[in-house]
PDB file of N, CA and C in Angstrom:
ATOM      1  N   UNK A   1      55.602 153.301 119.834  1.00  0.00           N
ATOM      2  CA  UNK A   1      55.141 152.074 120.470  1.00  0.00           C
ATOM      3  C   UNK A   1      53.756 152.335 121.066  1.00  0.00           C
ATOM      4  N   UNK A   2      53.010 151.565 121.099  1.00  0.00           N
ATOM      5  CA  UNK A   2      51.160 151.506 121.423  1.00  0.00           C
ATOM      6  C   UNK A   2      51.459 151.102 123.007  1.00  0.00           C
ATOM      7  N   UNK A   3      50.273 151.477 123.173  1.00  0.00           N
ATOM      8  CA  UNK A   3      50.388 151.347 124.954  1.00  0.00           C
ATOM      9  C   UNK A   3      49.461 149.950 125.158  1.00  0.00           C
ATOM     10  N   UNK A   4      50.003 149.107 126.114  1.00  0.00           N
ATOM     11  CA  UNK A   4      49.241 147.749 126.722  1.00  0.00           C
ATOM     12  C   UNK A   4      48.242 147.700 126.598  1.00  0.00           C
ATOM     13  N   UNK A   5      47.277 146.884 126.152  1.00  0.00           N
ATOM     14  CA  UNK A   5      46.256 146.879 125.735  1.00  0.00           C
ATOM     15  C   UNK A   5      45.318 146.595 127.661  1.00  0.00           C
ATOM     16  N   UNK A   6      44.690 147.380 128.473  1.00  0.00           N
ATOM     17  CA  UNK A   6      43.861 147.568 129.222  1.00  0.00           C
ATOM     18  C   UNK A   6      43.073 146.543 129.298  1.00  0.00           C
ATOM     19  N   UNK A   7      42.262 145.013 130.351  1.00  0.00           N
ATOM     20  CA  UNK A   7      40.993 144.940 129.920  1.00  0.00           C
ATOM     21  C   UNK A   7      40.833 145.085 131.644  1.00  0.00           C
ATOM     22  N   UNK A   8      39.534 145.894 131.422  1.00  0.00           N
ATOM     23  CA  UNK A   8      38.610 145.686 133.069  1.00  0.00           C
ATOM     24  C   UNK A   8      37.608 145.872 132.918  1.00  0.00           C
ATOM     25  N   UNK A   9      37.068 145.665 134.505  1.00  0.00           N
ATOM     26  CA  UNK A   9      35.496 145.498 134.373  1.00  0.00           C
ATOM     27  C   UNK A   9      34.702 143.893 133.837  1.00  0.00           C
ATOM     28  N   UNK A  10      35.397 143.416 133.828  1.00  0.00           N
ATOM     29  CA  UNK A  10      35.039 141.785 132.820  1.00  0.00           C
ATOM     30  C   UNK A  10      34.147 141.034 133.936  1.00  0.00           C
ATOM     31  N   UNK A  11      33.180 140.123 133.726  1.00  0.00           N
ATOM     32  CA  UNK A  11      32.346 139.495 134.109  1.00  0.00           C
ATOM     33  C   UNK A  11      31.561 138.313 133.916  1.00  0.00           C
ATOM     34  N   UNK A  12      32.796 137.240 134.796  1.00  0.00           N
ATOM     35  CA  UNK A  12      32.434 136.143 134.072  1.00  0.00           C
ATOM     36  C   UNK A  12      31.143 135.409 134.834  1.00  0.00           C
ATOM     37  N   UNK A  13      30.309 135.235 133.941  1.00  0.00           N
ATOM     38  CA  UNK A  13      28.897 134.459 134.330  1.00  0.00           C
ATOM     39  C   UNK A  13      28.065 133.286 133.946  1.00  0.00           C
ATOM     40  N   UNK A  14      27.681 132.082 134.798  1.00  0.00           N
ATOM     41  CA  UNK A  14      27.463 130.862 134.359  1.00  0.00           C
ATOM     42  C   UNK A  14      28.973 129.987 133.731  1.00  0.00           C
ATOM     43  N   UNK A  15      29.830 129.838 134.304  1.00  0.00           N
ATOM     44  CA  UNK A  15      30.965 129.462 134.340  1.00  0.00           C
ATOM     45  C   UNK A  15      30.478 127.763 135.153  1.00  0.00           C
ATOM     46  N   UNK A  16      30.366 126.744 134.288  1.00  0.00           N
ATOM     47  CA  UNK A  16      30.225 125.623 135.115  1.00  0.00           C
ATOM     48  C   UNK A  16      31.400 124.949 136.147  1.00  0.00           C
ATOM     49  N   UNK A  17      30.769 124.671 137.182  1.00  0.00           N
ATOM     50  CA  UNK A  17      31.757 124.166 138.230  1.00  0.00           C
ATOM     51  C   UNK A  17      32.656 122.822 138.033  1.00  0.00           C
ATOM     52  N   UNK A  18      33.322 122.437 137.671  1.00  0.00           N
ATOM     53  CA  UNK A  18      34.143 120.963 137.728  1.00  0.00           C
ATOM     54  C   UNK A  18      34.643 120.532 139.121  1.00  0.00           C
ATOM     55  N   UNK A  19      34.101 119.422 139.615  1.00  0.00           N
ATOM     56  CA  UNK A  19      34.765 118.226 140.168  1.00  0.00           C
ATOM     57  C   UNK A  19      35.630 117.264 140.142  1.00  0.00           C
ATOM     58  N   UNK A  20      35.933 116.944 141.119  1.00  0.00           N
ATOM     59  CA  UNK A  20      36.970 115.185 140.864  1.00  0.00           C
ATOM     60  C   UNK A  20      35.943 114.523 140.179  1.00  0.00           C
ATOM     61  N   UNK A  21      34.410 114.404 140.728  1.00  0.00           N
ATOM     62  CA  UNK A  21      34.311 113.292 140.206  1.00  0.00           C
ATOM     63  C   UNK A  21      33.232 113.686 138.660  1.00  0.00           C
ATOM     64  N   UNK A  22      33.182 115.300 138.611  1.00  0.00           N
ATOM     65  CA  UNK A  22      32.812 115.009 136.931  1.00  0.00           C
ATOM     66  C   UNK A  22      33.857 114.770 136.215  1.00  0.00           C
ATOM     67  N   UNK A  23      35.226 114.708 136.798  1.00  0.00           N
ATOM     68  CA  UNK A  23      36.351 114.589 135.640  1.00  0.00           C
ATOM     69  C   UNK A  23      36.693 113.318 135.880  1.00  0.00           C
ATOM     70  N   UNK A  24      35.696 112.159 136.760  1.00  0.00           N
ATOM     71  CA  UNK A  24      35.910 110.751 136.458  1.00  0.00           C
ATOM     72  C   UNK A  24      34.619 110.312 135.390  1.00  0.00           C
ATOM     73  N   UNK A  25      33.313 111.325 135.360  1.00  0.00           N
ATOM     74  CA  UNK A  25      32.293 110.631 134.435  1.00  0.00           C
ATOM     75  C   UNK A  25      33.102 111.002 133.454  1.00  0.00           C
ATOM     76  N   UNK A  26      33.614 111.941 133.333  1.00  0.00           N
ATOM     77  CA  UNK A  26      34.033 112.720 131.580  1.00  0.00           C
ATOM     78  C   UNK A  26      35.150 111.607 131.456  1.00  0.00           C
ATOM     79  N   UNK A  27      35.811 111.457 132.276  1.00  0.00           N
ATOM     80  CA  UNK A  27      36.715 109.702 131.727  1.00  0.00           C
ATOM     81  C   UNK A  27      35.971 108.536 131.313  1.00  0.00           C
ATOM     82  N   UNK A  28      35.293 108.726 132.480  1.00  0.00           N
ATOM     83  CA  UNK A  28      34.578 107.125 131.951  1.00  0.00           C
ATOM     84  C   UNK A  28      33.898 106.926 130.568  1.00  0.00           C
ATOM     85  N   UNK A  29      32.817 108.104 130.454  1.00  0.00           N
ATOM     86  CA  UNK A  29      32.836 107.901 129.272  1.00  0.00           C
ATOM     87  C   UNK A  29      33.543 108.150 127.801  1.00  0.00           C
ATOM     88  N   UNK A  30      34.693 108.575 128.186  1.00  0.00           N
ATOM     89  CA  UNK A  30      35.969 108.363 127.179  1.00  0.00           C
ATOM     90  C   UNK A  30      36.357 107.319 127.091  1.00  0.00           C
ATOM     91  N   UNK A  31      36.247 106.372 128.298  1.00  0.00           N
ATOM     92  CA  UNK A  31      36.749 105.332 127.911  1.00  0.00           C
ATOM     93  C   UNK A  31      35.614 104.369 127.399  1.00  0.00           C
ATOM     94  N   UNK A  32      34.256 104.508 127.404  1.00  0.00           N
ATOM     95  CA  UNK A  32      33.494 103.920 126.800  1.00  0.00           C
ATOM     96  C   UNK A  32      33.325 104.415 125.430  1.00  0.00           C
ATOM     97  N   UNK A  33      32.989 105.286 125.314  1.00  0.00           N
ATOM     98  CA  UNK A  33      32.262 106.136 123.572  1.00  0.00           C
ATOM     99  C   UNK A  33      33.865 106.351 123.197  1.00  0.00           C
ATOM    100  N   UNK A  34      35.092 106.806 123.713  1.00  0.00           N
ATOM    101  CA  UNK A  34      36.092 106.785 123.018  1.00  0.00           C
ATOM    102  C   UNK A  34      36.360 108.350 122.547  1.00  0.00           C
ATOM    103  N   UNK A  35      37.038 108.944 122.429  1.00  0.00           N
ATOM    104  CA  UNK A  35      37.462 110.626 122.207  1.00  0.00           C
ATOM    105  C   UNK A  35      37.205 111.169 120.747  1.00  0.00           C
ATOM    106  N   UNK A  36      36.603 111.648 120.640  1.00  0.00           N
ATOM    107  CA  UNK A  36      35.959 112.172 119.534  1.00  0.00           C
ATOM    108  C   UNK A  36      36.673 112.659 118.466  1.00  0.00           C
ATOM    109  N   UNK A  37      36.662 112.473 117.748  1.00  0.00           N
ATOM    110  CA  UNK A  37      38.093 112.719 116.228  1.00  0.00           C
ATOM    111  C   UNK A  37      37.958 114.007 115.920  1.00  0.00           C
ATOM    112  N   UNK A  38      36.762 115.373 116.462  1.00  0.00           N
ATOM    113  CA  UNK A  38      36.689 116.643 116.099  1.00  0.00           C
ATOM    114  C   UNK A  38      37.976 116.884 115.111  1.00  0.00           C
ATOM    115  N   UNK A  39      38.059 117.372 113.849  1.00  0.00           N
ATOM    116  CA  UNK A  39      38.784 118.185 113.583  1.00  0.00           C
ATOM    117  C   UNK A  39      40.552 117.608 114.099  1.00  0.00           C
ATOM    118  N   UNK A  40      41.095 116.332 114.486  1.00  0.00           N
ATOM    119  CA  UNK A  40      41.908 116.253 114.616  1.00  0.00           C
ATOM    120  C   UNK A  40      42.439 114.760 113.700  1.00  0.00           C
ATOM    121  N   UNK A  41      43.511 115.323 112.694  1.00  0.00           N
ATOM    122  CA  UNK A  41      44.080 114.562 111.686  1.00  0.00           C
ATOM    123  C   UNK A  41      44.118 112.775 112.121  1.00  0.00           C
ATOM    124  N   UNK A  42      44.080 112.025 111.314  1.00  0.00           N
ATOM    125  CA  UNK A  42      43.846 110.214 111.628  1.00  0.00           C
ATOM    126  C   UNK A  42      44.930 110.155 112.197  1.00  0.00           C
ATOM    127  N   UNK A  43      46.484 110.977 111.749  1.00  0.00           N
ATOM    128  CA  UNK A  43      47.664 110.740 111.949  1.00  0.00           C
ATOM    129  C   UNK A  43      48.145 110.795 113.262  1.00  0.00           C
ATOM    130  N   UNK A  44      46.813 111.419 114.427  1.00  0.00           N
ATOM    131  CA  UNK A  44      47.479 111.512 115.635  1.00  0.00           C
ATOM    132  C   UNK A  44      46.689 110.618 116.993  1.00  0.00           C
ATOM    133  N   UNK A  45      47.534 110.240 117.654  1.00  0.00           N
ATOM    134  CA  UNK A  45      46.955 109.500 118.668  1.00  0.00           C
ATOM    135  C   UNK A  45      47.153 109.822 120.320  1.00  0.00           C
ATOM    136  N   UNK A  46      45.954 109.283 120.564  1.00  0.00           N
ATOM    137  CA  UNK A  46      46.208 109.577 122.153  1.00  0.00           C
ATOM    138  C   UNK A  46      47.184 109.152 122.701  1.00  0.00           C
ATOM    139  N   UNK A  47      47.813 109.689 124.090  1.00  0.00           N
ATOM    140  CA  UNK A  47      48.832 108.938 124.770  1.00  0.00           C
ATOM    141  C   UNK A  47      48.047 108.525 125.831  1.00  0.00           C
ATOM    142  N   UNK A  48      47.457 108.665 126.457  1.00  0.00           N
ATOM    143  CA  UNK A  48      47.116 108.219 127.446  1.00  0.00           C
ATOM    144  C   UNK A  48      46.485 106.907 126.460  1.00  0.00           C
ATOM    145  N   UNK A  49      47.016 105.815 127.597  1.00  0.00           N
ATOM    146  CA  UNK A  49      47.085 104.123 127.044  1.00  0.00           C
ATOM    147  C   UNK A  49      45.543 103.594 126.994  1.00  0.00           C
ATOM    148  N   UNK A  50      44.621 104.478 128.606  1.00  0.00           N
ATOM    149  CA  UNK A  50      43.401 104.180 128.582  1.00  0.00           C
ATOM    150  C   UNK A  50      42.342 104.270 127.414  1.00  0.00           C
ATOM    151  N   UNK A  51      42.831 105.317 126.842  1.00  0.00           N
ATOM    152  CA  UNK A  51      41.696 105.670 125.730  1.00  0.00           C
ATOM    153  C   UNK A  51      42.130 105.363 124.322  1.00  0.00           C
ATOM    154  N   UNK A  52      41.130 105.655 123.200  1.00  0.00           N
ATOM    155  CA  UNK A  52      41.270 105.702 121.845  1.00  0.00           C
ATOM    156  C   UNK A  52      40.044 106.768 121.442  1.00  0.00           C
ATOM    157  N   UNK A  53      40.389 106.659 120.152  1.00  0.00           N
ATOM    158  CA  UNK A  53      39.046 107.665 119.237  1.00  0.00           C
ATOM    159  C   UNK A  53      38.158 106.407 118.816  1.00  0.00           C
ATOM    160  N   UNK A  54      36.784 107.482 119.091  1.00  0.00           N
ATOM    161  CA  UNK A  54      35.518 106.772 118.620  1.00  0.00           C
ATOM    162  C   UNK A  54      34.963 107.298 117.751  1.00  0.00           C
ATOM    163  N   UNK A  55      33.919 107.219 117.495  1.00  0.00           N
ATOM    164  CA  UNK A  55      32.847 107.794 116.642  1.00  0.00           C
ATOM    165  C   UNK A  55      31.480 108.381 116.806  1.00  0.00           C
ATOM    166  N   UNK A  56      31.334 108.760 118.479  1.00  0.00           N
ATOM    167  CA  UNK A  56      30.818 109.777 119.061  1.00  0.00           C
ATOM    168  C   UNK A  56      31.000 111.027 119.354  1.00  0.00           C
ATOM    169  N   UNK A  57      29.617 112.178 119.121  1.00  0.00           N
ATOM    170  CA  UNK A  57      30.383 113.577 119.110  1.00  0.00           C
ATOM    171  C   UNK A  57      30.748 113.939 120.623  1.00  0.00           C
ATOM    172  N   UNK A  58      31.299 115.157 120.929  1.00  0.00           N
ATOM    173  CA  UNK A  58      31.349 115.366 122.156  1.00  0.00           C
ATOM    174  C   UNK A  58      30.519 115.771 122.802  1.00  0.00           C
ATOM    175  N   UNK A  59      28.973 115.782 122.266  1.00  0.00           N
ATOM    176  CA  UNK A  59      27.833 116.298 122.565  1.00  0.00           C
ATOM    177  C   UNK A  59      27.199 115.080 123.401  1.00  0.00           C
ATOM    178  N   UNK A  60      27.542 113.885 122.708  1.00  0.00           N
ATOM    179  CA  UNK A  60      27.107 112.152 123.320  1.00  0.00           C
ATOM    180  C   UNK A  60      27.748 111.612 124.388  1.00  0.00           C
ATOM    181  N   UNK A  61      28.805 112.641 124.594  1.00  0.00           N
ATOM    182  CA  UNK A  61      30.322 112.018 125.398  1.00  0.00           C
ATOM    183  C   UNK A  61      29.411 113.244 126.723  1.00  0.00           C
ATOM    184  N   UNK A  62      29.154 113.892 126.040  1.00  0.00           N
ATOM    185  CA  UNK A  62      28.719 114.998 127.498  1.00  0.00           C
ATOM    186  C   UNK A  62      27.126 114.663 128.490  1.00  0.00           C
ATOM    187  N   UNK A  63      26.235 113.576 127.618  1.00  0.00           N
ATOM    188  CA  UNK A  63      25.341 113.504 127.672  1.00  0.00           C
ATOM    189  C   UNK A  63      25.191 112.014 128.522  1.00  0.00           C
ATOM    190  N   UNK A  64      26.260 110.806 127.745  1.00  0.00           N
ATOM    191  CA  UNK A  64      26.670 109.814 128.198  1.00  0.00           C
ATOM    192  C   UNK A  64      27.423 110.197 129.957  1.00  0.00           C
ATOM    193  N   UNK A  65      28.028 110.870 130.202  1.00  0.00           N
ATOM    194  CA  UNK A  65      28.560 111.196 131.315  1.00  0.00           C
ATOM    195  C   UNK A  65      27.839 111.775 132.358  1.00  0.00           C
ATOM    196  N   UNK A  66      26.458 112.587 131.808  1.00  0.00           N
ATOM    197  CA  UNK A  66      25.492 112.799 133.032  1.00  0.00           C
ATOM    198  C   UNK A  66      25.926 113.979 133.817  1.00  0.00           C
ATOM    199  N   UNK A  67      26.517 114.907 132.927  1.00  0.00           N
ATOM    200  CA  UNK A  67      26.723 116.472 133.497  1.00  0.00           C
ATOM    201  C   UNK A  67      26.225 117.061 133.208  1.00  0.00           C
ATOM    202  N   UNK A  68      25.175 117.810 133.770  1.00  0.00           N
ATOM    203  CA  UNK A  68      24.412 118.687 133.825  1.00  0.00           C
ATOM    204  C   UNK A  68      24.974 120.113 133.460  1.00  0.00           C
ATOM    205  N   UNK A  69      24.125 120.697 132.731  1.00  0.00           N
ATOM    206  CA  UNK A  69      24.740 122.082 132.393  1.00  0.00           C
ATOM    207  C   UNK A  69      26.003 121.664 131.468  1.00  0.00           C
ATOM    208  N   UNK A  70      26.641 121.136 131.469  1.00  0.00           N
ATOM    209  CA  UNK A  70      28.164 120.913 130.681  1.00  0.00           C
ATOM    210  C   UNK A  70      27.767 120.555 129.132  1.00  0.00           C
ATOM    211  N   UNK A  71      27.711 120.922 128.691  1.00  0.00           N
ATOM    212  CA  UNK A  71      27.534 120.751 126.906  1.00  0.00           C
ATOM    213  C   UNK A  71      29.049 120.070 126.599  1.00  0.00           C
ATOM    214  N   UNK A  72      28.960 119.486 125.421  1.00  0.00           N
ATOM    215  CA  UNK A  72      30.241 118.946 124.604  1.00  0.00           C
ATOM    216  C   UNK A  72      31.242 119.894 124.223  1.00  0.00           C
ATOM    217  N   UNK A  73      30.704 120.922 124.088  1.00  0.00           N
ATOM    218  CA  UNK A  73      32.370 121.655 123.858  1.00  0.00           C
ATOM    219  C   UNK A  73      32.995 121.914 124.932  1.00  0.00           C
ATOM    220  N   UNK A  74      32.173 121.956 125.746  1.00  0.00           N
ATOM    221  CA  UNK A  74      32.582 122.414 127.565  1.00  0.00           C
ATOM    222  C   UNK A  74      33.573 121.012 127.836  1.00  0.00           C
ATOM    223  N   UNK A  75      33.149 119.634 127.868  1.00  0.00           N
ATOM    224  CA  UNK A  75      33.723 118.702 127.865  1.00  0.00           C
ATOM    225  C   UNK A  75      35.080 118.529 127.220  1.00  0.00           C
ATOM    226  N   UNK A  76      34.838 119.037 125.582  1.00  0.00           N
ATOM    227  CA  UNK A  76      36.144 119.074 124.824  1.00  0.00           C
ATOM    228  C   UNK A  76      37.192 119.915 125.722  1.00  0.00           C
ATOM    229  N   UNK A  77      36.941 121.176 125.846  1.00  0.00           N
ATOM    230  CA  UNK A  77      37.957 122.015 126.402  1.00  0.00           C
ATOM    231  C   UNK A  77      38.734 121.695 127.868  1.00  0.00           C
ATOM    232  N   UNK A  78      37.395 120.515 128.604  1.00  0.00           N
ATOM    233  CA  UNK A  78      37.457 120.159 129.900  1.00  0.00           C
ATOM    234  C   UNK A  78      38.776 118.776 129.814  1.00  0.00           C
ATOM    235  N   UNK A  79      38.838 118.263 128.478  1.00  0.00           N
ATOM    236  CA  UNK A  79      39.927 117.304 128.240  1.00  0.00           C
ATOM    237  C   UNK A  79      40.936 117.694 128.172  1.00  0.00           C
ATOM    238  N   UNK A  80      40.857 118.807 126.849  1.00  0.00           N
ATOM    239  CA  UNK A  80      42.345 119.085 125.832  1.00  0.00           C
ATOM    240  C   UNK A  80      42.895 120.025 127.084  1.00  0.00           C
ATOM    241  N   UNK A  81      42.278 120.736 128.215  1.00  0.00           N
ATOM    242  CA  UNK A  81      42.696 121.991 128.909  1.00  0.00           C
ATOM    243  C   UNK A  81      43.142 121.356 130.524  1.00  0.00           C
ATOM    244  N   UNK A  82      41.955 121.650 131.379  1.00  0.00           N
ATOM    245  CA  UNK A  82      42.600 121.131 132.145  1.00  0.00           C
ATOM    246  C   UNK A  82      43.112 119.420 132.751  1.00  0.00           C
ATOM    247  N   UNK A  83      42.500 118.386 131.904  1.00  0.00           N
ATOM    248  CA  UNK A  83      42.452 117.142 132.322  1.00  0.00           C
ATOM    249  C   UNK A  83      43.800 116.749 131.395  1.00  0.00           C
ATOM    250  N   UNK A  84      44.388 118.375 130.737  1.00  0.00           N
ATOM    251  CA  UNK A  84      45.696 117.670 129.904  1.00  0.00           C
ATOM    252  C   UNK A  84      45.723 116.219 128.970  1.00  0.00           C
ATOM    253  N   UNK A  85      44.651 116.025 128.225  1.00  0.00           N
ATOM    254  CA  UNK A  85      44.427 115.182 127.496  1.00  0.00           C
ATOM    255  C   UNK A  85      45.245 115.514 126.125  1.00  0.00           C
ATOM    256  N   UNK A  86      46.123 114.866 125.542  1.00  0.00           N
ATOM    257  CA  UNK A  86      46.941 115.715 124.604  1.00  0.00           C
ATOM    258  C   UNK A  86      47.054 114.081 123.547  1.00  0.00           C
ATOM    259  N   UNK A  87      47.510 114.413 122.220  1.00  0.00           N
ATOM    260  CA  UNK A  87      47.651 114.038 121.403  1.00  0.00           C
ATOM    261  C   UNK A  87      49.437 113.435 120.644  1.00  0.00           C
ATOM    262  N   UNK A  88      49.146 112.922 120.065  1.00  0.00           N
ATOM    263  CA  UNK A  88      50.674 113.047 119.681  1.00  0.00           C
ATOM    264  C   UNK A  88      50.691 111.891 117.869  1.00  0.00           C
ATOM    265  N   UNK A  89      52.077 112.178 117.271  1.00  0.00           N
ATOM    266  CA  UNK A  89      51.633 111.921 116.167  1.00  0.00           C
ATOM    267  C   UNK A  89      52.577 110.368 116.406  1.00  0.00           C
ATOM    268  N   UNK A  90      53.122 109.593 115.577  1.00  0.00           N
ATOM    269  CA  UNK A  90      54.354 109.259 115.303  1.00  0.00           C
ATOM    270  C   UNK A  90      55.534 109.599 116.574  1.00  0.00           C
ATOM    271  N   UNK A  91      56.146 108.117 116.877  1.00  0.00           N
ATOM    272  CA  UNK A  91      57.387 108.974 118.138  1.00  0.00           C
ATOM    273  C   UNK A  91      58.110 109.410 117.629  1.00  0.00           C
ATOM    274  N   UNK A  92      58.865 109.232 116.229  1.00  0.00           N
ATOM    275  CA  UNK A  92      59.691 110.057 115.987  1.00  0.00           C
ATOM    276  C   UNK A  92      59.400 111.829 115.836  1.00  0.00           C
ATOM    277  N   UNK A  93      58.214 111.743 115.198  1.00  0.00           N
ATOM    278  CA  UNK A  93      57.871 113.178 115.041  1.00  0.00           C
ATOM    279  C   UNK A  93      57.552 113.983 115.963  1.00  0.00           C
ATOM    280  N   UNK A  94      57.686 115.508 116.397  1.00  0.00           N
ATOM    281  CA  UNK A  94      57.362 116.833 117.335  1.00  0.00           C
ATOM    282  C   UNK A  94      55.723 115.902 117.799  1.00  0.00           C
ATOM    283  N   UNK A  95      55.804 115.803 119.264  1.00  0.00           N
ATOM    284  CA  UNK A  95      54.758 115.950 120.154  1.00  0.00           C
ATOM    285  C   UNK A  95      53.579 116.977 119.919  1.00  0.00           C
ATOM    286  N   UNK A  96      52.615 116.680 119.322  1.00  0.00           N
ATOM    287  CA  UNK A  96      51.094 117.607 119.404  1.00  0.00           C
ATOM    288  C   UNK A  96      50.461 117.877 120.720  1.00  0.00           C
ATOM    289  N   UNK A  97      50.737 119.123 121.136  1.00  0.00           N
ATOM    290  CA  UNK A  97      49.338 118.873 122.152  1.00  0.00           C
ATOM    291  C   UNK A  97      48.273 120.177 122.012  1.00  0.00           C
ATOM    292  N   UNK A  98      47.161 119.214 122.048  1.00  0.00           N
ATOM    293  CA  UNK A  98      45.814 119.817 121.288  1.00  0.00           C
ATOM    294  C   UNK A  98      45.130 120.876 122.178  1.00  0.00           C
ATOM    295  N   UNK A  99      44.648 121.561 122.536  1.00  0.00           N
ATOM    296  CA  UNK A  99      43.818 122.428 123.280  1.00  0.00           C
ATOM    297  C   UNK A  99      42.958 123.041 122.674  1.00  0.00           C
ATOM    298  N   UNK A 100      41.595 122.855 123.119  1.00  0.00           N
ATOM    299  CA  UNK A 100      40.323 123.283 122.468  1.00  0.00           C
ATOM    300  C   UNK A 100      40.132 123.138 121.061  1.00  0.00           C
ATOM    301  N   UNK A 101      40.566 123.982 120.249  1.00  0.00           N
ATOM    302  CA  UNK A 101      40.130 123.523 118.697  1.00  0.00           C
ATOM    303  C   UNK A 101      41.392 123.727 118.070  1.00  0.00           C
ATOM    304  N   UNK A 102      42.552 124.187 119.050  1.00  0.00           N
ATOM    305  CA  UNK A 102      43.890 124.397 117.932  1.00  0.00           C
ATOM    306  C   UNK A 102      45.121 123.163 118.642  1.00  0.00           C
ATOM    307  N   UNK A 103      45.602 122.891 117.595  1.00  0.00           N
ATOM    308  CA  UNK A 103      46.779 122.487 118.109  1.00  0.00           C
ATOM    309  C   UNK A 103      48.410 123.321 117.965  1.00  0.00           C
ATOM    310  N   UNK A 104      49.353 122.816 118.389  1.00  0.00           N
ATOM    311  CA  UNK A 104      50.620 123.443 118.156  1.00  0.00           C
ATOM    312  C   UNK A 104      51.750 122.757 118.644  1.00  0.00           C
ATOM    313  N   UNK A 105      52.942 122.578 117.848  1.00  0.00           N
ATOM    314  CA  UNK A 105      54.086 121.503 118.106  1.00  0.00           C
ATOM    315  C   UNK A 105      54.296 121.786 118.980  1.00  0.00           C
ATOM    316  N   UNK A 106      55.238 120.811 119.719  1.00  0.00           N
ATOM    317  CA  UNK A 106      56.440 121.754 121.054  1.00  0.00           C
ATOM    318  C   UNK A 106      57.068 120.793 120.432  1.00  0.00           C
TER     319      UNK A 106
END
């Protein structure tokens, strides 16, 4: 058997700060420009009732929202991760929920 893999010394730097209220621009403009279809099949839809998919990248969604420093993937991850923005297909079918660029049933 291999021994635990060790990590130290790590150093995280330029880590942007999130707010309440950048995680109301990053709504708002979800609910204006609409959630970006990245890489996620036609077949699945938001649950949250407020929103839908648009046809803006998350680069427009980050730019539209007026966060500084925060780029669109920062935004993406800032949905699917902690703002628990999740996906789902069909009710009969296994619940999707998406995080960053992968998804996985439960």
């Amino acid at each position: 058997m291999s021994e635990p893999l060790l990590i130290k010394d790590v150093e995280v730097a330029d880590l942007p700060q999130w707010t309440a209220d950048d995680d109301a621009k990053l709504r708002a403009s979800l609910r204006k420009l609409g959630v970006p279809r990245t890489n996620v099949p036609t077949t699945f839809q938001i649950r949250d009732p407020d929103l839908r998919f648009g046809t803006a990248s998350w680069d427009e969604v980050a730019k539209d929202a007026k966060l500084p420093g925060k780029s669109g993937i920062v935004c993406c991850f800032r949905f699917y991760g902690p703002m628990a923005g999740s996906l789902q297909t069909t009710p009969s079918d296994p619940v999707i929920v998406a995080t960053g660029a992968t998804a996985t049933a439960k």
